[in-house]
PDBML (XML) file of the C-alpha atoms, coordinates in Angstrom:
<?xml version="1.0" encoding="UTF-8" ?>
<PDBx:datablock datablockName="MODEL"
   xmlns:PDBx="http://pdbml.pdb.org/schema/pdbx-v50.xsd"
   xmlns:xsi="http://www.w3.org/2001/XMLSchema-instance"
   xsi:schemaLocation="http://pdbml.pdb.org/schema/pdbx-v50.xsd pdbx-v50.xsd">
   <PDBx:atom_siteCategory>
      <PDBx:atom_site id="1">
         <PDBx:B_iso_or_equiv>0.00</PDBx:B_iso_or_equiv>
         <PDBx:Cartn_x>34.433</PDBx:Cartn_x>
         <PDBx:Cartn_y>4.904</PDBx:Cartn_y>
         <PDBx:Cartn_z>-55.781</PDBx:Cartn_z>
         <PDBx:auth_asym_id>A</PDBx:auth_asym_id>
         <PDBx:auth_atom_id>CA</PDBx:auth_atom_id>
         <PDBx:auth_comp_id>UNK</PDBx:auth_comp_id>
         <PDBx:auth_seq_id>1</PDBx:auth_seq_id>
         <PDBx:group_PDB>ATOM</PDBx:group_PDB>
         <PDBx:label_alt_id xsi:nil="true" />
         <PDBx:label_asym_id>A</PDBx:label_asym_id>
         <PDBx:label_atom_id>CA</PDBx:label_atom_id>
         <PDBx:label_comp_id>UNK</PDBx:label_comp_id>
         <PDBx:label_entity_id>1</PDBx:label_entity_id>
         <PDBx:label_seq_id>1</PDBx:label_seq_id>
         <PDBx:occupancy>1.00</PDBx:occupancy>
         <PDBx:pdbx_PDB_model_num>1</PDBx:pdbx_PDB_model_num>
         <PDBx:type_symbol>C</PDBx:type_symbol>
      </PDBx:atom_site>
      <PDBx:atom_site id="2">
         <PDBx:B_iso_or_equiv>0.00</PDBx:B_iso_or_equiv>
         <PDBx:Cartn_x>33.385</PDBx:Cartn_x>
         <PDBx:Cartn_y>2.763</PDBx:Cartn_y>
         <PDBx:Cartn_z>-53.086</PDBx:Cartn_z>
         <PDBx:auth_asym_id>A</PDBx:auth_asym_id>
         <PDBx:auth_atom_id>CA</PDBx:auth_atom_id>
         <PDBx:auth_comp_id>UNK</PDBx:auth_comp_id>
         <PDBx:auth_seq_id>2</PDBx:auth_seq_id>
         <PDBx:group_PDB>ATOM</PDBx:group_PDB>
         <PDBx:label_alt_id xsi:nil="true" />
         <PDBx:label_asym_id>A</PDBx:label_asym_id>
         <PDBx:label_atom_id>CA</PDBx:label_atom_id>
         <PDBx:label_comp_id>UNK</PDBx:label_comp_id>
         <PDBx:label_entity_id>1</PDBx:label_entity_id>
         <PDBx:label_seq_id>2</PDBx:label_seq_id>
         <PDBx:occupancy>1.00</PDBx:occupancy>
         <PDBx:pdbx_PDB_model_num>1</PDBx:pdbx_PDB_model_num>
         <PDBx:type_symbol>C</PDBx:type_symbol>
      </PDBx:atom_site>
      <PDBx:atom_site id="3">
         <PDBx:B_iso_or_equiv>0.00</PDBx:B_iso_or_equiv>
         <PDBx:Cartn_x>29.838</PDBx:Cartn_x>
         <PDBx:Cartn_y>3.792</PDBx:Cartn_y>
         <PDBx:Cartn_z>-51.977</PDBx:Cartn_z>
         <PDBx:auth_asym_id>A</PDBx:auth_asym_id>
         <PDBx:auth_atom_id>CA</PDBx:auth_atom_id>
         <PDBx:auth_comp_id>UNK</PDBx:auth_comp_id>
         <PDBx:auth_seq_id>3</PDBx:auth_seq_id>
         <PDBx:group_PDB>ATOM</PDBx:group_PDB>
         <PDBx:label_alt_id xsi:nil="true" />
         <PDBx:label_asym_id>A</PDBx:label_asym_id>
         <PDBx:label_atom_id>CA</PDBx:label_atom_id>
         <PDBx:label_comp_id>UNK</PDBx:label_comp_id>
         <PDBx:label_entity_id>1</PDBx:label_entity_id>
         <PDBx:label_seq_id>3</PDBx:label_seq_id>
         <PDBx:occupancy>1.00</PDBx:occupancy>
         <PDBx:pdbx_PDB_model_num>1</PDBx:pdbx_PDB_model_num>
         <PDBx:type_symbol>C</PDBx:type_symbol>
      </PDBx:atom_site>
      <PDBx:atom_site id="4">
         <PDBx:B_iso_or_equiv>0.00</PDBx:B_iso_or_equiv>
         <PDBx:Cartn_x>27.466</PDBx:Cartn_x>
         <PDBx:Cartn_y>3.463</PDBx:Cartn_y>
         <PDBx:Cartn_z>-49.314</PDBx:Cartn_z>
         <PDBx:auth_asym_id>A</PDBx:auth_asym_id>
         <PDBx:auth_atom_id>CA</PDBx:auth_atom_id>
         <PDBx:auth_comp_id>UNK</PDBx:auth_comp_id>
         <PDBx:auth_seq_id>4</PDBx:auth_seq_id>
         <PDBx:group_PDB>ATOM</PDBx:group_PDB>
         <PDBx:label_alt_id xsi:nil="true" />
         <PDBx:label_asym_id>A</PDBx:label_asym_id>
         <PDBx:label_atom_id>CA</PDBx:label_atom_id>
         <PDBx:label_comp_id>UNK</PDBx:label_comp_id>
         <PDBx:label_entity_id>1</PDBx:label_entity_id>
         <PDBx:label_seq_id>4</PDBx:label_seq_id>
         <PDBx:occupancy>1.00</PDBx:occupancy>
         <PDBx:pdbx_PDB_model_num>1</PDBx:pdbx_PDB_model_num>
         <PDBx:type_symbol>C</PDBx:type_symbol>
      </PDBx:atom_site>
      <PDBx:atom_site id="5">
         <PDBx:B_iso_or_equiv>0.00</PDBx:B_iso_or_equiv>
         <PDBx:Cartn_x>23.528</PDBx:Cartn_x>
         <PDBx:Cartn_y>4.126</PDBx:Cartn_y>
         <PDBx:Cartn_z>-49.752</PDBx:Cartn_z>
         <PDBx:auth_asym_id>A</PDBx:auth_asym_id>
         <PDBx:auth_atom_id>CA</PDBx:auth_atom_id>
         <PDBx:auth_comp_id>UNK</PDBx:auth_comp_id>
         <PDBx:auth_seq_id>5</PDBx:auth_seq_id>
         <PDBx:group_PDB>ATOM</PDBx:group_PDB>
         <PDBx:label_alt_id xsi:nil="true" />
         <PDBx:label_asym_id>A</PDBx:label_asym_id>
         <PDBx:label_atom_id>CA</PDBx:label_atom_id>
         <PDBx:label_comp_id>UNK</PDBx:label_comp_id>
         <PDBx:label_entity_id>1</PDBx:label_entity_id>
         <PDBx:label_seq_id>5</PDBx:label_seq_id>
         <PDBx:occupancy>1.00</PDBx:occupancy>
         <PDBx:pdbx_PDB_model_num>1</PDBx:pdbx_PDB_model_num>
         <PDBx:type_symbol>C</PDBx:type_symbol>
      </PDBx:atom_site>
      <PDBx:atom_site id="6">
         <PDBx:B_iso_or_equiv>0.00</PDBx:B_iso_or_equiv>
         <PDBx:Cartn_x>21.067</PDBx:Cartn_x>
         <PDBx:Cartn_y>4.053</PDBx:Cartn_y>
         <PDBx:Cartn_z>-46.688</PDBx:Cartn_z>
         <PDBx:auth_asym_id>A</PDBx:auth_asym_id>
         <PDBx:auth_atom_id>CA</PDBx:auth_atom_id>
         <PDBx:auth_comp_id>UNK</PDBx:auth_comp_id>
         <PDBx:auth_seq_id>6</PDBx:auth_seq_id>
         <PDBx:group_PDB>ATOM</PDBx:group_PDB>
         <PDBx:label_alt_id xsi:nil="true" />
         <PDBx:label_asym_id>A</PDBx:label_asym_id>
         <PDBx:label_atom_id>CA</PDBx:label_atom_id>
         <PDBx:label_comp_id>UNK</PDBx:label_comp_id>
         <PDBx:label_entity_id>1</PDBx:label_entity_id>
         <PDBx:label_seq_id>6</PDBx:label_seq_id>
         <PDBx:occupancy>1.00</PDBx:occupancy>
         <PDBx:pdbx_PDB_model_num>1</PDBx:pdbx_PDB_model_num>
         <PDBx:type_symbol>C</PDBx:type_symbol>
      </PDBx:atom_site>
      <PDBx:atom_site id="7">
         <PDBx:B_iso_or_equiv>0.00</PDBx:B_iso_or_equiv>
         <PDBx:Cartn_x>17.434</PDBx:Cartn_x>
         <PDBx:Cartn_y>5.250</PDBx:Cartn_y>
         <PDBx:Cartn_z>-46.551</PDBx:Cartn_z>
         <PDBx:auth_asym_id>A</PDBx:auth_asym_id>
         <PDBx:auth_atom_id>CA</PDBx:auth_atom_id>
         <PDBx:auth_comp_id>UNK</PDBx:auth_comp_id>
         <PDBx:auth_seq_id>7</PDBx:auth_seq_id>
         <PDBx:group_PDB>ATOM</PDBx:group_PDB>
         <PDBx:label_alt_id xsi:nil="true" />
         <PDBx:label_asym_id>A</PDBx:label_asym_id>
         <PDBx:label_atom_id>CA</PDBx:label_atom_id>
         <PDBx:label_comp_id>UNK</PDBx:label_comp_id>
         <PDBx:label_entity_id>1</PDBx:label_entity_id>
         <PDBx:label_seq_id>7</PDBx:label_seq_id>
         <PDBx:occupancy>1.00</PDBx:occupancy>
         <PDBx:pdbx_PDB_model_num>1</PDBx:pdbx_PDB_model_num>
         <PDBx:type_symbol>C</PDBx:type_symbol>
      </PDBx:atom_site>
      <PDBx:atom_site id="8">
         <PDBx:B_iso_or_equiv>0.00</PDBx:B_iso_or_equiv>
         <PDBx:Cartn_x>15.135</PDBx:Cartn_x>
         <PDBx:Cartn_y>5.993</PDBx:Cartn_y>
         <PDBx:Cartn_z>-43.109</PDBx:Cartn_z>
         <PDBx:auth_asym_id>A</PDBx:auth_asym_id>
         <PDBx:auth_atom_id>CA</PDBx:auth_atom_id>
         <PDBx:auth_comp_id>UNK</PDBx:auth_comp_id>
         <PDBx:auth_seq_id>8</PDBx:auth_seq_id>
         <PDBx:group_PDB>ATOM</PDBx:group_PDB>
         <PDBx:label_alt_id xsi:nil="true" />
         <PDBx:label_asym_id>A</PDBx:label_asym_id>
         <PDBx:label_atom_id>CA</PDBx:label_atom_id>
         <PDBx:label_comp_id>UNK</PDBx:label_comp_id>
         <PDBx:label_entity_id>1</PDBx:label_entity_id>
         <PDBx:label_seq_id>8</PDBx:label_seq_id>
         <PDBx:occupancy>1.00</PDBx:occupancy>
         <PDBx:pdbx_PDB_model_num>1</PDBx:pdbx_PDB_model_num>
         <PDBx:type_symbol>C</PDBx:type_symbol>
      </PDBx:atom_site>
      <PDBx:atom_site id="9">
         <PDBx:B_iso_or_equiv>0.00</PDBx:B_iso_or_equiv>
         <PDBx:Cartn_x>11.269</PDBx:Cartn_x>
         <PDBx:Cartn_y>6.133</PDBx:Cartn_y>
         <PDBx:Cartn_z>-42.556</PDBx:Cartn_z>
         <PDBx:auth_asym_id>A</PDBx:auth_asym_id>
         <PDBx:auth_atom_id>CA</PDBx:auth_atom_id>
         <PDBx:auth_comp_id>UNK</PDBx:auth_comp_id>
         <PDBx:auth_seq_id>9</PDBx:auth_seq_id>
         <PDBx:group_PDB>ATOM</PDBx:group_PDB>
         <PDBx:label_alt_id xsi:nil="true" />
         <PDBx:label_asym_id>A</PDBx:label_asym_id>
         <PDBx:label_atom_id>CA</PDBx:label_atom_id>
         <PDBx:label_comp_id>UNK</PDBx:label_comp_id>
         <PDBx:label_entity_id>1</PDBx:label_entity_id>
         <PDBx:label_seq_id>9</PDBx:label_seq_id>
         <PDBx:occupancy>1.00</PDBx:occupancy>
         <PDBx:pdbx_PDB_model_num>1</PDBx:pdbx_PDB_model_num>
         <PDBx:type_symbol>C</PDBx:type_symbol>
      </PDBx:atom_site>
      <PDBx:atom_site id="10">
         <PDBx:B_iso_or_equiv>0.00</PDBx:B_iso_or_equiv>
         <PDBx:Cartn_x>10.969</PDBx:Cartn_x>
         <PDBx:Cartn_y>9.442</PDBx:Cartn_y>
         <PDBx:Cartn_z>-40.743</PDBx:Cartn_z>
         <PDBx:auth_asym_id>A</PDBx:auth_asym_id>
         <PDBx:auth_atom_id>CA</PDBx:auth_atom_id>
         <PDBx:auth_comp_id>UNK</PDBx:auth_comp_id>
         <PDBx:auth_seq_id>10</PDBx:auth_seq_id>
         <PDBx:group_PDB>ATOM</PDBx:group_PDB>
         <PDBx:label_alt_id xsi:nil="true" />
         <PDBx:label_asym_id>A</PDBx:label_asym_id>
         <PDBx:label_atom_id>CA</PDBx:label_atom_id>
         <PDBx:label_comp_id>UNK</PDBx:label_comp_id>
         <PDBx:label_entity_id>1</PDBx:label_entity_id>
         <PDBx:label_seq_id>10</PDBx:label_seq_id>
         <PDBx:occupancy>1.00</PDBx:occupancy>
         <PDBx:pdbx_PDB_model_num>1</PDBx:pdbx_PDB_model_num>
         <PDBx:type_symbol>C</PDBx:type_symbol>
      </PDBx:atom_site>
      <PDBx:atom_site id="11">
         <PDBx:B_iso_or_equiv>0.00</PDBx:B_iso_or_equiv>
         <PDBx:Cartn_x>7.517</PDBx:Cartn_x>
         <PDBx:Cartn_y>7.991</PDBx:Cartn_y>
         <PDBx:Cartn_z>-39.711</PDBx:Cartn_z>
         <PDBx:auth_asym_id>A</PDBx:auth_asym_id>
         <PDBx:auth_atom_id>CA</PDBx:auth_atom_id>
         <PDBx:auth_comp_id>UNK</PDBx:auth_comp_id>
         <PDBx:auth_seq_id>11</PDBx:auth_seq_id>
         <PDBx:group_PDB>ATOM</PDBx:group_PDB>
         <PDBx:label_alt_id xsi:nil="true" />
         <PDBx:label_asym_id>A</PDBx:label_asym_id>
         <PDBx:label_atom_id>CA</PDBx:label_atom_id>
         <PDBx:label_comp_id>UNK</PDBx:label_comp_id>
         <PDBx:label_entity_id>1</PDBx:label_entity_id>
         <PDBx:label_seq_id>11</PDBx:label_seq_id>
         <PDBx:occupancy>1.00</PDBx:occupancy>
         <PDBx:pdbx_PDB_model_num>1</PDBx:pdbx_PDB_model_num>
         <PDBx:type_symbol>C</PDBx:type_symbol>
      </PDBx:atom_site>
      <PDBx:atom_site id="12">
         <PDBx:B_iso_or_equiv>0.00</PDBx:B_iso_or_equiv>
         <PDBx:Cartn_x>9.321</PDBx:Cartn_x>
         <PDBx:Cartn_y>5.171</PDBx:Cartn_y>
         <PDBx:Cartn_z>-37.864</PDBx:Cartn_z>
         <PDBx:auth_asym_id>A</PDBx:auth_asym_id>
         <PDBx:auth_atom_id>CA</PDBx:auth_atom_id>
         <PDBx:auth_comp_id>UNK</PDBx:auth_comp_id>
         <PDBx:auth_seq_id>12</PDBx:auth_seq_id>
         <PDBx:group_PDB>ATOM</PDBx:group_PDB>
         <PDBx:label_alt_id xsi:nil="true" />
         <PDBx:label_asym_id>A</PDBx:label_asym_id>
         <PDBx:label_atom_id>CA</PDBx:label_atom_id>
         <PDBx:label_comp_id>UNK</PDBx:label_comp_id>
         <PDBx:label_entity_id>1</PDBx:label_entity_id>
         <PDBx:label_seq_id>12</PDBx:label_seq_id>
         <PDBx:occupancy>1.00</PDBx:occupancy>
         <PDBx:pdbx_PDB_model_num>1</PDBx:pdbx_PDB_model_num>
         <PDBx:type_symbol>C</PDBx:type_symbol>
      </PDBx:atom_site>
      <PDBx:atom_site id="13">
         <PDBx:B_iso_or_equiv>0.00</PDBx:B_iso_or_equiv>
         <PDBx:Cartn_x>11.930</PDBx:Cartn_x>
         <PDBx:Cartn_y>7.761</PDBx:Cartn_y>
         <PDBx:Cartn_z>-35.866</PDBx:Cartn_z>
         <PDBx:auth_asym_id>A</PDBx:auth_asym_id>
         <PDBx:auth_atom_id>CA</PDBx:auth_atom_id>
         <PDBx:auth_comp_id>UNK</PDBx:auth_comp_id>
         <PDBx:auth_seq_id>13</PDBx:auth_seq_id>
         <PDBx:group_PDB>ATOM</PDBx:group_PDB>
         <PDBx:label_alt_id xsi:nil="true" />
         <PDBx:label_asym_id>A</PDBx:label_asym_id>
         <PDBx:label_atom_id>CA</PDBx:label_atom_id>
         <PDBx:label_comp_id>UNK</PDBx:label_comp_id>
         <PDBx:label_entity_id>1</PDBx:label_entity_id>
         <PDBx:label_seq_id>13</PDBx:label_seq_id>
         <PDBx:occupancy>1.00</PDBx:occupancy>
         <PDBx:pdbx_PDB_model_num>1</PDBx:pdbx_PDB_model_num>
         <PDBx:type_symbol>C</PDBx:type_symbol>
      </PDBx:atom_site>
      <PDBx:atom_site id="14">
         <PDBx:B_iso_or_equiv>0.00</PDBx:B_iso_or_equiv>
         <PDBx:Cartn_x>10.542</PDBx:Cartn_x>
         <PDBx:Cartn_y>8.972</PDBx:Cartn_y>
         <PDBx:Cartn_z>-32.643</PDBx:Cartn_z>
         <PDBx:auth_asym_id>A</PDBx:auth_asym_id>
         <PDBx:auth_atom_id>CA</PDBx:auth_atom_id>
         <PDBx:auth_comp_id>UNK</PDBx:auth_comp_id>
         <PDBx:auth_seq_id>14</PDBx:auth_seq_id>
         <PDBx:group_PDB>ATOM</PDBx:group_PDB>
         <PDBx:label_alt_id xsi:nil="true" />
         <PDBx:label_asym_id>A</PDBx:label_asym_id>
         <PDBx:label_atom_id>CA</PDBx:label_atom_id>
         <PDBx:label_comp_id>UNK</PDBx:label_comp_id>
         <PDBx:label_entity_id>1</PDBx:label_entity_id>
         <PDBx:label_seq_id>14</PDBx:label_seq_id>
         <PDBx:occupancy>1.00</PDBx:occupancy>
         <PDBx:pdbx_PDB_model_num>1</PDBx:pdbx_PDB_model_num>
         <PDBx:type_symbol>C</PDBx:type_symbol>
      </PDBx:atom_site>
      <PDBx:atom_site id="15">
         <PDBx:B_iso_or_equiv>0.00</PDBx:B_iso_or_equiv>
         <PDBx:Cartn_x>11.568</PDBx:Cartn_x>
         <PDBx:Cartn_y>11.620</PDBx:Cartn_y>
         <PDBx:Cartn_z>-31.307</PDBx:Cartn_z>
         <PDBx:auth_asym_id>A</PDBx:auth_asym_id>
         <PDBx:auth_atom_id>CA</PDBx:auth_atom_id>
         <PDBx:auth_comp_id>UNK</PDBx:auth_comp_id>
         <PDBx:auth_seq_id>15</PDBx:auth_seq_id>
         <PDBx:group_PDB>ATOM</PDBx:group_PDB>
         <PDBx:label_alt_id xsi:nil="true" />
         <PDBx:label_asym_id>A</PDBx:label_asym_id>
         <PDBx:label_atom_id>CA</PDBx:label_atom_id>
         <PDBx:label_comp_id>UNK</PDBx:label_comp_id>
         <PDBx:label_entity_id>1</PDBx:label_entity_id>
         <PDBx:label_seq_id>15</PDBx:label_seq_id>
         <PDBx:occupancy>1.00</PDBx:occupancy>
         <PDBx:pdbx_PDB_model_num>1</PDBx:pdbx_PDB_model_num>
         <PDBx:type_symbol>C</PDBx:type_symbol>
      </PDBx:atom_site>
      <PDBx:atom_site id="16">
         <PDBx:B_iso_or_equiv>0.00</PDBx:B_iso_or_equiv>
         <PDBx:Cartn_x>12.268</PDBx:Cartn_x>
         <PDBx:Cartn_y>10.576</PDBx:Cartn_y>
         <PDBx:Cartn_z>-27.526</PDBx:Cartn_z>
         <PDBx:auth_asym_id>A</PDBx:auth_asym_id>
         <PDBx:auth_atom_id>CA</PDBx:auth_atom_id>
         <PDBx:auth_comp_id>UNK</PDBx:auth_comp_id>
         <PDBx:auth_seq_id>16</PDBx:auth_seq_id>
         <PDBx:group_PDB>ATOM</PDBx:group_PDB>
         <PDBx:label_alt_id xsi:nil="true" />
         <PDBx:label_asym_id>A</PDBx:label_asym_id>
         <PDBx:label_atom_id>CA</PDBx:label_atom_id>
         <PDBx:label_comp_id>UNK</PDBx:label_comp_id>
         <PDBx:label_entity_id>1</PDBx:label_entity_id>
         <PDBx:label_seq_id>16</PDBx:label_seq_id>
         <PDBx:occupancy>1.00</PDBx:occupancy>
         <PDBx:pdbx_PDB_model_num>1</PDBx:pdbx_PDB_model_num>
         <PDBx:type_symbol>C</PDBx:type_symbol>
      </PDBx:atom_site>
      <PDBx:atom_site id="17">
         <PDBx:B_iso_or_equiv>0.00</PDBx:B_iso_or_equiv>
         <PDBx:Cartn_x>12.972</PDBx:Cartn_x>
         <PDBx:Cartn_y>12.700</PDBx:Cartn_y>
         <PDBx:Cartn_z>-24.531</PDBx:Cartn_z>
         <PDBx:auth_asym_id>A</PDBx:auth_asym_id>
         <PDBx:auth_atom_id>CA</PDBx:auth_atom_id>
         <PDBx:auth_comp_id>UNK</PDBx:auth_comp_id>
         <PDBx:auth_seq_id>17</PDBx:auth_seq_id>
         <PDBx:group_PDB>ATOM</PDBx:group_PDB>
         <PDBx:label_alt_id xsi:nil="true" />
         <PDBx:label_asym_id>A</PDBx:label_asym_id>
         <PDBx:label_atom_id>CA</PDBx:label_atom_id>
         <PDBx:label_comp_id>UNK</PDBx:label_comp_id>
         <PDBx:label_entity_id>1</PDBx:label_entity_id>
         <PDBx:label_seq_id>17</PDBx:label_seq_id>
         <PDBx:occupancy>1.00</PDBx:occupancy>
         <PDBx:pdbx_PDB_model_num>1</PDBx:pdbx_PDB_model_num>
         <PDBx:type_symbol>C</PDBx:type_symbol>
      </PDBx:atom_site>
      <PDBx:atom_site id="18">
         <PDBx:B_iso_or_equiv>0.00</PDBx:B_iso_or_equiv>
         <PDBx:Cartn_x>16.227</PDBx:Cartn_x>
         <PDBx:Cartn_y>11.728</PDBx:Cartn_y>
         <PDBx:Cartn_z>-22.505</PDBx:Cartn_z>
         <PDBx:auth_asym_id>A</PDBx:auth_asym_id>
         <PDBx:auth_atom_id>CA</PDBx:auth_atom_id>
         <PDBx:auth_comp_id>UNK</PDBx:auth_comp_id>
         <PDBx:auth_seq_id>18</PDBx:auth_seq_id>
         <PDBx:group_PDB>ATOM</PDBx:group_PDB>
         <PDBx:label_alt_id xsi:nil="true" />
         <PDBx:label_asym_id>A</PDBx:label_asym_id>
         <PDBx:label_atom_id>CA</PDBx:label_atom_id>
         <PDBx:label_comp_id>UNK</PDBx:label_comp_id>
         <PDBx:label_entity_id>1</PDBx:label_entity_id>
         <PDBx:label_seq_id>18</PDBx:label_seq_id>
         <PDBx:occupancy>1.00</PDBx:occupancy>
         <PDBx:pdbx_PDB_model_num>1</PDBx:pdbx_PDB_model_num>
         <PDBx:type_symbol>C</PDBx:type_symbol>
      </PDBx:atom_site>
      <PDBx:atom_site id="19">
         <PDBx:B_iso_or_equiv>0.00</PDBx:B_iso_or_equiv>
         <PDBx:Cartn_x>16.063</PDBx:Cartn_x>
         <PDBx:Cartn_y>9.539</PDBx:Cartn_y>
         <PDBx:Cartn_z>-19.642</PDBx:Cartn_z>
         <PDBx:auth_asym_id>A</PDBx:auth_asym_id>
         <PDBx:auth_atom_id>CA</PDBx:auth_atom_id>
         <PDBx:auth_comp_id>UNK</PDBx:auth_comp_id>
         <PDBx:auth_seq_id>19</PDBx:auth_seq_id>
         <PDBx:group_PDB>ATOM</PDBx:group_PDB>
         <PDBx:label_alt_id xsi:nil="true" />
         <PDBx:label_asym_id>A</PDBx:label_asym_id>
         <PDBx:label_atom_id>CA</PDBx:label_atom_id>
         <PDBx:label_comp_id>UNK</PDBx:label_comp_id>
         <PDBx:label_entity_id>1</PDBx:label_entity_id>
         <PDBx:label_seq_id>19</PDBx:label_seq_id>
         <PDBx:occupancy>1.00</PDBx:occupancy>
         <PDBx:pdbx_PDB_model_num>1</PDBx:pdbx_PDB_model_num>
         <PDBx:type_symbol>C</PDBx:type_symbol>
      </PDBx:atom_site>
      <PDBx:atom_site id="20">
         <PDBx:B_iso_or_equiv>0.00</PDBx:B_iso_or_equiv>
         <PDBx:Cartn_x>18.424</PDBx:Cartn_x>
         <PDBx:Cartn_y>9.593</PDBx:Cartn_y>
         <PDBx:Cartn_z>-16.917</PDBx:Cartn_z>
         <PDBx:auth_asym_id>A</PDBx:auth_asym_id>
         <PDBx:auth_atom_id>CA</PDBx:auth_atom_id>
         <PDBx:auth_comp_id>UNK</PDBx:auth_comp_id>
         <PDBx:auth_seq_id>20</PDBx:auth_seq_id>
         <PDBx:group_PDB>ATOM</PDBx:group_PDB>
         <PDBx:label_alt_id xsi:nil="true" />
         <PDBx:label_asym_id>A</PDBx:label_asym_id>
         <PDBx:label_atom_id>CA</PDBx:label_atom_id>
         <PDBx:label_comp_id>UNK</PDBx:label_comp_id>
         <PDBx:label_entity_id>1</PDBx:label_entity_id>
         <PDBx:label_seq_id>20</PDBx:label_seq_id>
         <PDBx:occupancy>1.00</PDBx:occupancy>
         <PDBx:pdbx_PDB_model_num>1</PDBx:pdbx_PDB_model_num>
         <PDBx:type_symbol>C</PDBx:type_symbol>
      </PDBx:atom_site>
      <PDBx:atom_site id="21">
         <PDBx:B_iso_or_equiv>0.00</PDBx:B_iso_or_equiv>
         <PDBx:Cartn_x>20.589</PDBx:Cartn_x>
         <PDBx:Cartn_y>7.089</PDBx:Cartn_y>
         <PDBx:Cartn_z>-16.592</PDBx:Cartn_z>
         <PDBx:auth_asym_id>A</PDBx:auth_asym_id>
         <PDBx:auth_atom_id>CA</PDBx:auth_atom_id>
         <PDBx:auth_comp_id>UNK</PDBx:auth_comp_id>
         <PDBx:auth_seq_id>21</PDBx:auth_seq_id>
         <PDBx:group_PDB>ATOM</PDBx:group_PDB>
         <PDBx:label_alt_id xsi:nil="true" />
         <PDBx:label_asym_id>A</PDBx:label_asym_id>
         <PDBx:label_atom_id>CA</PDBx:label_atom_id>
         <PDBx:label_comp_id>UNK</PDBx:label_comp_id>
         <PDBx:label_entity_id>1</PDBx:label_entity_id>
         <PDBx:label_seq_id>21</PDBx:label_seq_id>
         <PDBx:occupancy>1.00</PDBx:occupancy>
         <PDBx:pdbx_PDB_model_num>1</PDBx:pdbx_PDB_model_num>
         <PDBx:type_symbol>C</PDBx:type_symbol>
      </PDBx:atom_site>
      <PDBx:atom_site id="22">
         <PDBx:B_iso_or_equiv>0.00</PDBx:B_iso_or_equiv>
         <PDBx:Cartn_x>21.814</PDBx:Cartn_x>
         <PDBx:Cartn_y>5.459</PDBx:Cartn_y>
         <PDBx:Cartn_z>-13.039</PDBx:Cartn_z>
         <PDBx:auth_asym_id>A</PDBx:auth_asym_id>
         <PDBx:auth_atom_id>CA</PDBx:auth_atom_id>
         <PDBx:auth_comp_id>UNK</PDBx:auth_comp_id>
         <PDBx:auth_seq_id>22</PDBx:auth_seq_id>
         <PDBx:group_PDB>ATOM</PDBx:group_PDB>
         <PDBx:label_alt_id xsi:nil="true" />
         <PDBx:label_asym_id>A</PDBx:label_asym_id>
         <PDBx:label_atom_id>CA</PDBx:label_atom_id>
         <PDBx:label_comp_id>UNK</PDBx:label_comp_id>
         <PDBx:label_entity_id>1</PDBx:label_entity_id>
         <PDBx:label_seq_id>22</PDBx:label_seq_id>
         <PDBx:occupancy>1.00</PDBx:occupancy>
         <PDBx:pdbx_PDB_model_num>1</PDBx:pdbx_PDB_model_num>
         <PDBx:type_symbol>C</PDBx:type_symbol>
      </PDBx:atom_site>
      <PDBx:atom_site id="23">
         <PDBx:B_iso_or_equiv>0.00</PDBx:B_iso_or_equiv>
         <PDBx:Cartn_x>25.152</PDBx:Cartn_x>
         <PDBx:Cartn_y>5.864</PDBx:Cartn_y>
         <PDBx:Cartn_z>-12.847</PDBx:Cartn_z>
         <PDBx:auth_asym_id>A</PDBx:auth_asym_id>
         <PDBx:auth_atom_id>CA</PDBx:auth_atom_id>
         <PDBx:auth_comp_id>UNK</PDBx:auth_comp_id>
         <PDBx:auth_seq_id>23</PDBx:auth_seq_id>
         <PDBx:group_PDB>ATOM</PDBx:group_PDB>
         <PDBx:label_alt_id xsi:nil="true" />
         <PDBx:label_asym_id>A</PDBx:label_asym_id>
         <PDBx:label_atom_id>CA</PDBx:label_atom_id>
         <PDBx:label_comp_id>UNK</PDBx:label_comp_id>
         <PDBx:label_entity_id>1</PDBx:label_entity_id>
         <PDBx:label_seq_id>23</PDBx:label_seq_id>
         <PDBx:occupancy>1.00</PDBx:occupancy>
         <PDBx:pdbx_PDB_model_num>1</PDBx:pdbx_PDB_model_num>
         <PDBx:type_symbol>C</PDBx:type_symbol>
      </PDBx:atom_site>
      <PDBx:atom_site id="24">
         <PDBx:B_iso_or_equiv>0.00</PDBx:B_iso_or_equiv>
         <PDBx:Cartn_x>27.179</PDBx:Cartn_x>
         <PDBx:Cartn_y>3.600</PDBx:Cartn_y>
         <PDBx:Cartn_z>-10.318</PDBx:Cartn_z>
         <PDBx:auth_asym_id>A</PDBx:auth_asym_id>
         <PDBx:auth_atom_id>CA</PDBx:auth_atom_id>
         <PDBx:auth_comp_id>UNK</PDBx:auth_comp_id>
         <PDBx:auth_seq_id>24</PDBx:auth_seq_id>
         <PDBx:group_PDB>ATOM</PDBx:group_PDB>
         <PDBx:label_alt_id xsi:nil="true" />
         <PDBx:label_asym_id>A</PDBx:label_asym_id>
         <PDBx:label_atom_id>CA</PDBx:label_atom_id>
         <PDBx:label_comp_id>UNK</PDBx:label_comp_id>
         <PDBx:label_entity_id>1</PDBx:label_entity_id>
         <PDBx:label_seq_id>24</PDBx:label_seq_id>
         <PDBx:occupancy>1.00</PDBx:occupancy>
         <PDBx:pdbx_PDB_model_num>1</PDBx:pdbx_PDB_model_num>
         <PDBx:type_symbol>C</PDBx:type_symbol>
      </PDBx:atom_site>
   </PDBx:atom_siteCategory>
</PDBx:datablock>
């Protein structure tokens, strides 16, 4: 049926720690 295909460089994901936010 209907597909969808993607593919990802793990060498381009970083793997970022969270950053708080200011929240109004």
């Amino acid at each position: 049926d209907c597909t969808y295909l993607c593919e990802i460089s793990l060498d381009s994901l970083k793997k970022a720690l969270p950053k708080a936010k200011t929240y109004s």
